[in-house]
Every structure is written in structure tokens, then in C-alpha cells.
Protein backbone atom coordinates (compact mmCIF):
# COMPACT_ATOMS: atom_id res chain seq x y z
CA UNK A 1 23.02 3.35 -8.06
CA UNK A 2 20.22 2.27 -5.65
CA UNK A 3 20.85 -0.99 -3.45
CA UNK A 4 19.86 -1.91 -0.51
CA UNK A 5 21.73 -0.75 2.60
CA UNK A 6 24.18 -2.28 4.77
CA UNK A 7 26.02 -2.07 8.04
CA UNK A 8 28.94 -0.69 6.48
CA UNK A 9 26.46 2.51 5.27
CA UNK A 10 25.38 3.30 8.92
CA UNK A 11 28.58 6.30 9.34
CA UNK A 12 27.50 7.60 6.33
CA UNK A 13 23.96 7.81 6.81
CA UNK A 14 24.26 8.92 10.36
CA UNK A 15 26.39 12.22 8.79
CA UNK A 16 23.17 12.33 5.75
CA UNK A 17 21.18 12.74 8.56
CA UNK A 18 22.64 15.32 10.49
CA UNK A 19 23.04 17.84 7.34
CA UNK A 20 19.75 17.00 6.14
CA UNK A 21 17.34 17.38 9.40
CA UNK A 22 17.05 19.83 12.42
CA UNK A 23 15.38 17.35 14.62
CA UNK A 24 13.83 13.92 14.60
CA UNK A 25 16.99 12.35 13.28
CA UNK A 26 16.89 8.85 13.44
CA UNK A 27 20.27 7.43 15.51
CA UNK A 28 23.22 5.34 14.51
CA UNK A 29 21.36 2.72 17.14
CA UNK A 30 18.20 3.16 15.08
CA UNK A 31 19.86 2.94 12.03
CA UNK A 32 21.54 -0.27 12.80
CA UNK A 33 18.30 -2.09 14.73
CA UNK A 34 16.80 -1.58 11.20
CA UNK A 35 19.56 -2.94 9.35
CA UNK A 36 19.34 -5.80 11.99
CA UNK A 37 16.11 -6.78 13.21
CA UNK A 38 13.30 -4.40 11.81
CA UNK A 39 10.76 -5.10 9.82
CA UNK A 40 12.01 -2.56 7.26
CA UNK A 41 13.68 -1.62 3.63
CA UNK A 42 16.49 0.88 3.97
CA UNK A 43 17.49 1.73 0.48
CA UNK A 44 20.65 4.14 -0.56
CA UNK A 45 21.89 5.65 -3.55
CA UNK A 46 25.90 6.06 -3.83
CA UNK A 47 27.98 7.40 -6.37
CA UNK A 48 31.23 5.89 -5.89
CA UNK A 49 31.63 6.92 -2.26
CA UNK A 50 29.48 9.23 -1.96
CA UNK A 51 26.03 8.38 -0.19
CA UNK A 52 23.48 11.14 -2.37
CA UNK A 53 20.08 10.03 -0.29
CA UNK A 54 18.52 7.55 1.11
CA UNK A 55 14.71 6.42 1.83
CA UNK A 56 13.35 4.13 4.39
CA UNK A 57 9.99 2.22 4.62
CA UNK A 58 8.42 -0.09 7.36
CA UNK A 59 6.23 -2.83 7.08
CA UNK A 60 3.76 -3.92 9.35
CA UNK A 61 3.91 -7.84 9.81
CA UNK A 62 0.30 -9.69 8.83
CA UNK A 63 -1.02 -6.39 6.61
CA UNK A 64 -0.24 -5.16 3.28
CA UNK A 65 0.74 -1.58 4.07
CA UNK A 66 4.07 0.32 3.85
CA UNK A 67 4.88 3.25 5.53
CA UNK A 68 7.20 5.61 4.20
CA UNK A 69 9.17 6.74 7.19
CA UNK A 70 12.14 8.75 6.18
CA UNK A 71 13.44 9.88 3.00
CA UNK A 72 17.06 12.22 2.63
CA UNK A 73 19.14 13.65 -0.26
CA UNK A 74 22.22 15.14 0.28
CA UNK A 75 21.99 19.10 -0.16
CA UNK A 76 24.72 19.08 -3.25
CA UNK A 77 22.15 16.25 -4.75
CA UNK A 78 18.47 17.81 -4.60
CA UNK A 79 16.55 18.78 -8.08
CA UNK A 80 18.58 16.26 -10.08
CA UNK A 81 15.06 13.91 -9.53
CA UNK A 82 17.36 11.60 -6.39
CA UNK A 83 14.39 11.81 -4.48
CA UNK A 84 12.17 10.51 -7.67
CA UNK A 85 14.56 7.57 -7.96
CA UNK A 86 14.89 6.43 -4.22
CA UNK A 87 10.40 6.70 -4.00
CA UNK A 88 9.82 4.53 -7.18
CA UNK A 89 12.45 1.91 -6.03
CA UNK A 90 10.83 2.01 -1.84
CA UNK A 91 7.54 1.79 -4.39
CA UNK A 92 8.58 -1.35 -6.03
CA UNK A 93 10.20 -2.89 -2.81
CA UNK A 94 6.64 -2.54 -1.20
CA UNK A 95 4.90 -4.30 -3.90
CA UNK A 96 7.11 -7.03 -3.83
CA UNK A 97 6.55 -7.20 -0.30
CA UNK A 98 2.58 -7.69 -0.99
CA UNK A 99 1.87 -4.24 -0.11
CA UNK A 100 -1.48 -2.42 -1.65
CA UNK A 101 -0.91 0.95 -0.38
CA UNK A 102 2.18 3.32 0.62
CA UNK A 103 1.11 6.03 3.82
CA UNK A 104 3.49 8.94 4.76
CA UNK A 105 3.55 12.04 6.72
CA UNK A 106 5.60 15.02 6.03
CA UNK A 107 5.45 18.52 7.76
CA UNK A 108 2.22 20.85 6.67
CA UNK A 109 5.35 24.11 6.10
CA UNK A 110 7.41 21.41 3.75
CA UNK A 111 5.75 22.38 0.37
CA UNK A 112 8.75 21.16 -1.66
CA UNK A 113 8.02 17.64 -0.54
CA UNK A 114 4.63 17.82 -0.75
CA UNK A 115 4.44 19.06 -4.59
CA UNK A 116 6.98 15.61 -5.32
CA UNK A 117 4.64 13.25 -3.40
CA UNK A 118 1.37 15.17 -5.09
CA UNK A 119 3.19 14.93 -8.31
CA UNK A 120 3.98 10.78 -7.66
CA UNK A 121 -0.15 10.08 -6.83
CA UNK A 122 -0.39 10.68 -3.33
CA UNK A 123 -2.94 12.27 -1.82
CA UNK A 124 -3.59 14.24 1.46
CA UNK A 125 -6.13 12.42 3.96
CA UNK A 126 -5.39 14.30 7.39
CA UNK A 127 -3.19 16.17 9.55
CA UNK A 128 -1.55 15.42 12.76
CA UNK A 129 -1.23 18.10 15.03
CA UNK A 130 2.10 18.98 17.05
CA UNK A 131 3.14 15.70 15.63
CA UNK A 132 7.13 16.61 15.47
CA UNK A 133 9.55 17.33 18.31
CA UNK A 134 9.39 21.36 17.40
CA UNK A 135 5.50 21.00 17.78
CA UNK A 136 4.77 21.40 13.93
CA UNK A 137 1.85 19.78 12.36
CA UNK A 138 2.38 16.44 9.69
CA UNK A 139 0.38 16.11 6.69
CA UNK A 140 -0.65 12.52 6.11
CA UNK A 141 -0.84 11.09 2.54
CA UNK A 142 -1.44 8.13 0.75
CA UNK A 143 -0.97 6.19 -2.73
CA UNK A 144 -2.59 3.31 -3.64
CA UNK A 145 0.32 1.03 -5.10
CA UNK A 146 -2.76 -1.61 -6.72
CA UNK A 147 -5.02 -0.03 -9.60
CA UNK A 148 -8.41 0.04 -8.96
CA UNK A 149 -8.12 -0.33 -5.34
CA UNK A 150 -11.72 -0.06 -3.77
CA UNK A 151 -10.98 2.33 -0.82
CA UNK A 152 -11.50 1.98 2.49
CA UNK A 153 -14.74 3.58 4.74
CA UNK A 154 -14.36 6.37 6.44
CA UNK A 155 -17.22 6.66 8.41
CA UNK A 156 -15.32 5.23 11.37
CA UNK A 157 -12.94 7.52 13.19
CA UNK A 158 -9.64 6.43 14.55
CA UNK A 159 -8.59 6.11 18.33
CA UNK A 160 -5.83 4.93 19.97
CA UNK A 161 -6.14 3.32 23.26
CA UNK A 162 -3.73 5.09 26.10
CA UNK A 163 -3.36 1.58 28.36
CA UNK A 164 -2.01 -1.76 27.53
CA UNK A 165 -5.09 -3.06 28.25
CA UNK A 166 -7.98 -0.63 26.67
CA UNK A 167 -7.97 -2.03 23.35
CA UNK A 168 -11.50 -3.35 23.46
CA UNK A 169 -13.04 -0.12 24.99
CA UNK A 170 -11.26 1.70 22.56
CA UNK A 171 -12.98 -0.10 19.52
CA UNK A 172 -15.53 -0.17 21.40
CA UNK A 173 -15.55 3.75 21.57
CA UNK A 174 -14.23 4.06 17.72
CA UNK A 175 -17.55 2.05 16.89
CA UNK A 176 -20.08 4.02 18.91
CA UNK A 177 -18.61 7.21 17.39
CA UNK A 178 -18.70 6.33 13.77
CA UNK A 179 -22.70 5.15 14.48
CA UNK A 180 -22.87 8.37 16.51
CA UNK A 181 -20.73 11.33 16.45
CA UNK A 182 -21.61 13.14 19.18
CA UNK A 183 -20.37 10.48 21.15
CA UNK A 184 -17.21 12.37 22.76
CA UNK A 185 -14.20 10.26 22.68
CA UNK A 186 -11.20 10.36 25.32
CA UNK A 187 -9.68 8.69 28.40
CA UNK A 188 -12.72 9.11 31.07
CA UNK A 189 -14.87 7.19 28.23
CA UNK A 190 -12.06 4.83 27.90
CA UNK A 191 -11.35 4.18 31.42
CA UNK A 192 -15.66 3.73 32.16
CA UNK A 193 -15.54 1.31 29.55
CA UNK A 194 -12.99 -0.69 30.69
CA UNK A 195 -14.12 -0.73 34.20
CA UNK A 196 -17.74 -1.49 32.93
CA UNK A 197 -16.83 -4.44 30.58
CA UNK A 198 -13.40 -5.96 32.57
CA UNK A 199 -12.96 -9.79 32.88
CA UNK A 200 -10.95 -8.70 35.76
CA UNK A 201 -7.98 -11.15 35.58
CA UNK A 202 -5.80 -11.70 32.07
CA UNK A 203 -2.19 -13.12 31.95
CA UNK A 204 -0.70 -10.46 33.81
CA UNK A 205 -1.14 -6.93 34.80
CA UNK A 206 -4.92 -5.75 34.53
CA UNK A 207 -8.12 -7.28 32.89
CA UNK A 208 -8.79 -7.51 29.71
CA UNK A 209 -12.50 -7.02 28.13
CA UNK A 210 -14.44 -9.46 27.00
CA UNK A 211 -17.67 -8.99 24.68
CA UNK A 212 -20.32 -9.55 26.44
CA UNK A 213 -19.28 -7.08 28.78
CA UNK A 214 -18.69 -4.68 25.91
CA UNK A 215 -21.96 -5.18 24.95
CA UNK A 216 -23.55 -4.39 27.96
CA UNK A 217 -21.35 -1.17 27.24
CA UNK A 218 -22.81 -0.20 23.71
CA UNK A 219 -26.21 -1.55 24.81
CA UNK A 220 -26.61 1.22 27.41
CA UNK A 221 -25.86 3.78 25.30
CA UNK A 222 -28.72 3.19 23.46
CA UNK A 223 -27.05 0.82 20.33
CA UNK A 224 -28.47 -2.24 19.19
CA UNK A 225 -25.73 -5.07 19.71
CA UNK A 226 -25.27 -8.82 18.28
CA UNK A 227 -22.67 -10.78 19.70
CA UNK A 228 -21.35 -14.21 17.58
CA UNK A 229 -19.08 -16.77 20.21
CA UNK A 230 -17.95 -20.31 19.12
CA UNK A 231 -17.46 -21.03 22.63
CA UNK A 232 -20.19 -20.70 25.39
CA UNK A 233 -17.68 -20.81 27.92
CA UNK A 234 -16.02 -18.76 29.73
CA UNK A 235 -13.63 -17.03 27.37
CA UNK A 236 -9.50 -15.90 28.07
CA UNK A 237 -9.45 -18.67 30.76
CA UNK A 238 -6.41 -20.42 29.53
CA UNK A 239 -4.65 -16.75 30.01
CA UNK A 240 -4.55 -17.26 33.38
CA UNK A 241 -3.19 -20.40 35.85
CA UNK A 242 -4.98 -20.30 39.14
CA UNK A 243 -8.00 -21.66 39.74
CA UNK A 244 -9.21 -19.04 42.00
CA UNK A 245 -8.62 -16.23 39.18
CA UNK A 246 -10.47 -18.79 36.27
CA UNK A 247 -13.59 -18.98 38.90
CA UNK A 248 -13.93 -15.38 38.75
CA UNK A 249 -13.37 -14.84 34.84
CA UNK A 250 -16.28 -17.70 34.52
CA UNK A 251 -18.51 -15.62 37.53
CA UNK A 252 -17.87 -12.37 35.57
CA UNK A 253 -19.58 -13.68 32.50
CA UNK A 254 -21.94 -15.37 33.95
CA UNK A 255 -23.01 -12.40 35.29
CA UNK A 256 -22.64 -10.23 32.07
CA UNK A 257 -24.78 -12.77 30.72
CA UNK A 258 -27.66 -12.73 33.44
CA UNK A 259 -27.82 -9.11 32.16
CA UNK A 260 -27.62 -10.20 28.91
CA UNK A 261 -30.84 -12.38 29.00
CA UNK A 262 -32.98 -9.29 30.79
CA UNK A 263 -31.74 -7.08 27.17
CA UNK A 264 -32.81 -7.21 23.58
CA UNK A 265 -28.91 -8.30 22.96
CA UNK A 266 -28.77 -10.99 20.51
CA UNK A 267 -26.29 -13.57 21.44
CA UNK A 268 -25.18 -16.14 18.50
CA UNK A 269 -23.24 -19.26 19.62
CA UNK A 270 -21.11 -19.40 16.21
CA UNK A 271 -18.57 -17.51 14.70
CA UNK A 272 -19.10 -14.63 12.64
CA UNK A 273 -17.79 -15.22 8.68
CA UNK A 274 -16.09 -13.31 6.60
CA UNK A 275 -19.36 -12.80 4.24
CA UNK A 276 -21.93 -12.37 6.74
CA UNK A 277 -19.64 -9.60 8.88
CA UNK A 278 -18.89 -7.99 5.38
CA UNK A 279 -23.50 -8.10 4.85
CA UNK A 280 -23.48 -7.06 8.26
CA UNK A 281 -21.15 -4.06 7.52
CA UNK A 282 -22.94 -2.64 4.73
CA UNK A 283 -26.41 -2.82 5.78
CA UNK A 284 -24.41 -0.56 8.39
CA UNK A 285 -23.49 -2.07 11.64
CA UNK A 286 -19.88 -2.07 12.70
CA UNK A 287 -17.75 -4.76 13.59
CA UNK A 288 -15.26 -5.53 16.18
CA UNK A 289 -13.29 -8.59 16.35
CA UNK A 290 -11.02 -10.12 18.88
CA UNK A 291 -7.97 -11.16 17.27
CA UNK A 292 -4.82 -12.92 18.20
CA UNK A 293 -2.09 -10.66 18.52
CA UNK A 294 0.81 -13.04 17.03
CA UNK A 295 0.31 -12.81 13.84
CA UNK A 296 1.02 -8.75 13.54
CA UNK A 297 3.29 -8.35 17.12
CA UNK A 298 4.56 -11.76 17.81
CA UNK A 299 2.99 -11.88 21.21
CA UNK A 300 0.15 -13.89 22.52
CA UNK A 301 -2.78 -11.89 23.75
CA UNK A 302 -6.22 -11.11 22.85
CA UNK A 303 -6.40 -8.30 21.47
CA UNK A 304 -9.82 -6.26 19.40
CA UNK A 305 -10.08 -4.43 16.19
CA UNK A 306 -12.86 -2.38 14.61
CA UNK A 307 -13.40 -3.10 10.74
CA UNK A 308 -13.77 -0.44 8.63
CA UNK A 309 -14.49 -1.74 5.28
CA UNK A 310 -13.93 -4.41 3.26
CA UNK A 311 -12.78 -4.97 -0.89
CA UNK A 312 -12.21 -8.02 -3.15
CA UNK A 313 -8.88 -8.91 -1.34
CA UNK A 314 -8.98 -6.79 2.08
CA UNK A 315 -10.50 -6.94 5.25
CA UNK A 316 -9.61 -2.86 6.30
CA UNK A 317 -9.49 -2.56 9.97
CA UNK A 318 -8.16 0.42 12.54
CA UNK A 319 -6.38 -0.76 15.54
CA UNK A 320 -6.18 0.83 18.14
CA UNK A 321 -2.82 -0.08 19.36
CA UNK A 322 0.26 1.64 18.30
CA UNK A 323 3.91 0.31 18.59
CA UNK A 324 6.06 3.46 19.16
CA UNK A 325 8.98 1.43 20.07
CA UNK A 326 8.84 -0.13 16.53
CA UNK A 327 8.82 3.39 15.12
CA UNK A 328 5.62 3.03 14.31
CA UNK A 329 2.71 5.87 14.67
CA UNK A 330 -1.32 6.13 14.16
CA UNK A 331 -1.21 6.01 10.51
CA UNK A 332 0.49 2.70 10.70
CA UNK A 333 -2.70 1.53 12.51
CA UNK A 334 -5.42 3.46 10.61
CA UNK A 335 -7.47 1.28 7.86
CA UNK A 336 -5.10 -1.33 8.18
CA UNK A 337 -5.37 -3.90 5.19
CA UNK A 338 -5.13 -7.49 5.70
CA UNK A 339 -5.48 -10.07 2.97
CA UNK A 340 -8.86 -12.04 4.11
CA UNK A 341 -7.12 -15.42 4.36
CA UNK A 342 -4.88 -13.48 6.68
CA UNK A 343 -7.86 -12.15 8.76
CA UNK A 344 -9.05 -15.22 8.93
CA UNK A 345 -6.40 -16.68 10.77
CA UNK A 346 -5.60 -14.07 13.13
CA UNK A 347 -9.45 -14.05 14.05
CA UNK A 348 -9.14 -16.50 16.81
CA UNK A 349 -7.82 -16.70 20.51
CA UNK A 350 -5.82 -19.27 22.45
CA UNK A 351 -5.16 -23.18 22.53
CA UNK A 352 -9.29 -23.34 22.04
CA UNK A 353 -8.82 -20.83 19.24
CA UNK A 354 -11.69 -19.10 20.68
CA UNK A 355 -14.08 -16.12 18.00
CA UNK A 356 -15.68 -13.59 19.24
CA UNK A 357 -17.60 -10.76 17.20
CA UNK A 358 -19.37 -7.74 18.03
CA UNK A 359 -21.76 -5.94 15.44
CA UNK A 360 -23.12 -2.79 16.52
CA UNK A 361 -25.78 -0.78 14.68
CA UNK A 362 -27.72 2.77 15.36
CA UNK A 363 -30.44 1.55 17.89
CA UNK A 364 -34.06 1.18 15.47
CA UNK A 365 -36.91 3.53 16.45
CA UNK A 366 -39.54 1.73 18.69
């Protein structure tokens, strides 16, 4: 029988663990956070007392994509089809839970898995390299869980930002590189951009970036830029209190935008729609959008996402932030899909609910 889990499984799963995996087990603590407070289905199947496997997948609050993060079968168990059982049930779960696509990684040596997952629909779509604690590689695979599901671009390459407070260079970079690929990606690039396009003072901690700034950035480097504000103020503002730091947010833009006004940049004092960014996209400019960070990590900052394609349903974005402390990794953040009403609402900062675009195209021949 498959149910859901409870606290009273944790022993026994804790023991499935340790017979069924070398390393990476997940802990009794981790077991129990899921069972608690994570944003998770932990599914087992018993046979009177006996706990025969179990499969876990995470969800990723404000998008429509499950992750399949661990699946066990006791050793007695395997080829009598548990593992079958336990991925069609984590398959239905995810549906329920308004999910269009299931993403897993498994190690590139584990052919046993990968014939079952092959066998089920998914399909290979990268590797990550020394991705487990022994150094081996992981195969990454997906299944679409909606039929005709229009898929994603993949023109744009993925890149996590390495600071709390690189996420706009980082899209920044992610764009650039799917426009140019011999753009070469990594911290110094990172770290330039951020010091190039800083507002210099956010909530706490270091500046964030702001897009005119980021602008400036792509500009430079030879792309043609248009950038779509609501708001010709000065924007993040109301992140900070004193009065001394909002005078230099508003001097910082007001000098991005003195350098603005000498460039070809085309600056658009209203909001970018969901139709004219999805035009924008396929006559081949990339966006990137400043978001609100509440709706997917339940904390209050600006934060920026590149778009990577769009369907009937879906905006499909990567993000270049990954939560590792919510067991999470960089295919939880790659091509994320979020329902367009959901975009929608997320695409807005602060008290002002502030929008602020970026579309960046290859730079046309003079």
C-alpha cells in the first residue's frame, strides 16, 4: 500500500536509507523537517510492517515544477515493479499539486535507474559534473506530466549567481551569453557587473542592481538594450530607512541615467506586458525581469530573472538563485514554469509595486 508518510515512519525510513545508499543519505532531522515544514510529498509503501520503498518529491512554491529528489526500495523488494508504483503515485501527487513537469537527477554509472525512468518518459537533458559527495557525475532528466507541452527555449544557458546579492548580474550574464556565446561566464564577470551596475545601498548587507545600471552593463558590450519602468523614480528606495542612504540610491540613478541619455538605450516609462515581452522574445531579444521574491521564498527583496520562453499557460524562466538549505539544486531553478497569472503578480517590487524590464537583443549592424 502507498500512503503518504508520517512521523511515526521516520525510524524506519532512516534504517531504508542506510541499506539502500553509500552516501548522500538524507537524516532523521531531514526526514522529519520534511514531514514538518517542507514544501514536499514523502510517499511510502508498507506491507504490514514492513516499509518496501519510499519516494520523495519537492515543490517549488509559485511554479509548477516537481522535483524528484529521492526514491528507495528495500533490497529484498527490487524487480517486483515497487519502484514503478511509488513514481506513478509521486506522478499523480505532482499533478494534483498543479505541476506540468517532473525533473530528476540520478548518477551517470546507475544504468538500472536510468532504463526505469527512460522506460516511464523521461528524458536526459544534461549532466552535472562531480555533483555527489564521492565526486560522481548526475544525469538530469525530465518528463513532461501535461500532453502536448510546448517546451521550453534553450538558447539561454543557465547560471547561478555565487553572492546573495548578484542575481541581476547574473541574468544579466545568462542573457548576454545566450545572444552571444563567446561571452565567458564566471565570478570576475559577475563581480564587474555588480560593481558596474550597484545601487549601492539595499535593506541590508550590499547593493543590489538596478536596470539602468545593468543596462549600461549590456550596452557596453556592444548589445542593444530597452528598458520598460512604471516608476521614473528612484527605484528600491523604500528598502532602505535613512535619508542619507535614499539620497544616494536617487544620485546613483540619476547618474546611470545622464549616461543613459548620451546612449542609443531606449528607456520606456511603462511596464512591460505579458504579450509584448512574449513579441519581444521571439523576434529574439531576451528578457529579464525584477520580481518580488515572496511569492517563491517568502522573503521580501527584489530579486531578477531571465525568461526563457514562453507557452499557452507558462511564462519559463531560469533563476539564478538556488536554495541549498531547502534541498534544492540548479535544476530546481532551470526553465522554471510559472502559470502567467502567477508571473504576473510576482512581477512587481515593494509598497509602490514598482516593474522593471530589461530586453536585450544582438546589437544591429550600422
Amino acid at each position: 500500500m502507498i500512503r503518504p508518510a508520517a512521523f511515526d515512519d521516520v525510524e524506519s525510513l532512516v534504517r531504508l536509507e542506510e541499506r539502500c545508499f553509500d552516501s548522500d543519505r538524507l537524516s532523521r532531522r531531514s526526514f522529519r523537517y520534511l514531514l514538518g515544514r517542507g514544501n514536499a510529498a514523502l510517499l511510502v509503501d508498507v506491507e504490514g510492517d514492513m516499509l518496501r520503498g519510499y519516494v520523495l518529491v519537492l515543490f517549488r512554491t509559485g511554479t509548477s515544477l516537481a522535483r524528484l529528489y529521492s526514491i528507495a526500495v528495500a533490497p529484498e523488494y527490487r524487480g517486483q515493479k515497487v519502484a514503478r508504483a511509488l513514481l506513478e503515485r509521486a506522478e499523480a501527487v505532482s499533478c494534483e499539486r498543479d505541476c506540468i513537469a517532473m525533473r530528476l537527477e540520478i548518477r551517470v554509472d546507475n544504468t538500472a535507474a536510468e532504463r526505469l525512468y527512460r522506460a516511464m518518459g523521461y528524458r536526459p537533458f544534461g549532466t552535472y559534473p562531480d555533483y555527489y559527495e564521492d565526486h560522481a557525475d548526475a544525469l538530469r532528466m525530465e518528463k513532461s506530466l501535461v500532453a502536448h507541452l510546448k517546451p521550453p527555449s534553450t538558447r539561454v544557458p543557465y547560471y547561478e549567481q555565487t553572492l546573495d546579492f548578484t542575481c541581476g548580474p547574473a541574468t544579466l550574464i545568462m542573457a548576454m551569453q545566450g545572444l552571444d556565446p563567446s561571452i565567458a561566464a564566471g565570478r570576475k564577470l559577475e563581480i564587474r557587473l555588480w560593481r558596474e551596475a550597484t545601487t549601492v545601498f539595499m535593506t541590508s548587507g550590499h547593493g543590489g542592481c538596478g536596470p539602468y545600471g545593468m543596462a549600461l552593463s549590456a550596452w557596453h558590450r556592444g548589445f542593444d538594450v530597452e528598458i520598460f519602468v512604471n516608476d521614473p523614480g528612484a527605484l528600491f528606495v523604500d528598502s532602505v530607512r535613512s535619508t542619507e542612504k535614499k539620497e544616494v540610491i536617487r544620485l546613483a540613478q540619476e547618474d546611470f541615467l545622464d549616461e543613459i541619455r548620451r546612449s542609443d538605450i531606449r528607456v520606456h516609462y511603462s511596464a512591460l506586458s505579458l504579450d509584448a515581452m512574449e513579441r519581444l522574445f521571439e523576434a529574439g531579444g531576451i528578457p529579464v525581469v525584477l520580481i518580488s521574491s515572496y511569492r517563491i521564498y517568502r522573503e521580501k527583496f527584489p530579486h531578477w530573472v531571465t525568461v526563457t520562453g514562453f507557452d499557452d499557460r507558462f511564462v519559463y524562466v531560469h533563476d539564478p538563485y538556488v536554495e541549498y538549505d531547502q534541498h534544492k539544486a540548479p535544476l530546481d531553478s532551470i526553465n522554471m514554469p510559472i502559470l502567467k497569472r502567477e508571473f504576473e503578480g510576482m512581477a512587481r517590487y515593494g509598497k509602490a509595486a514598482q516593474r522593471a524590464a530589461l530586453v536585450i537583443r544582438k546589437r544591429k549592424p550600422d
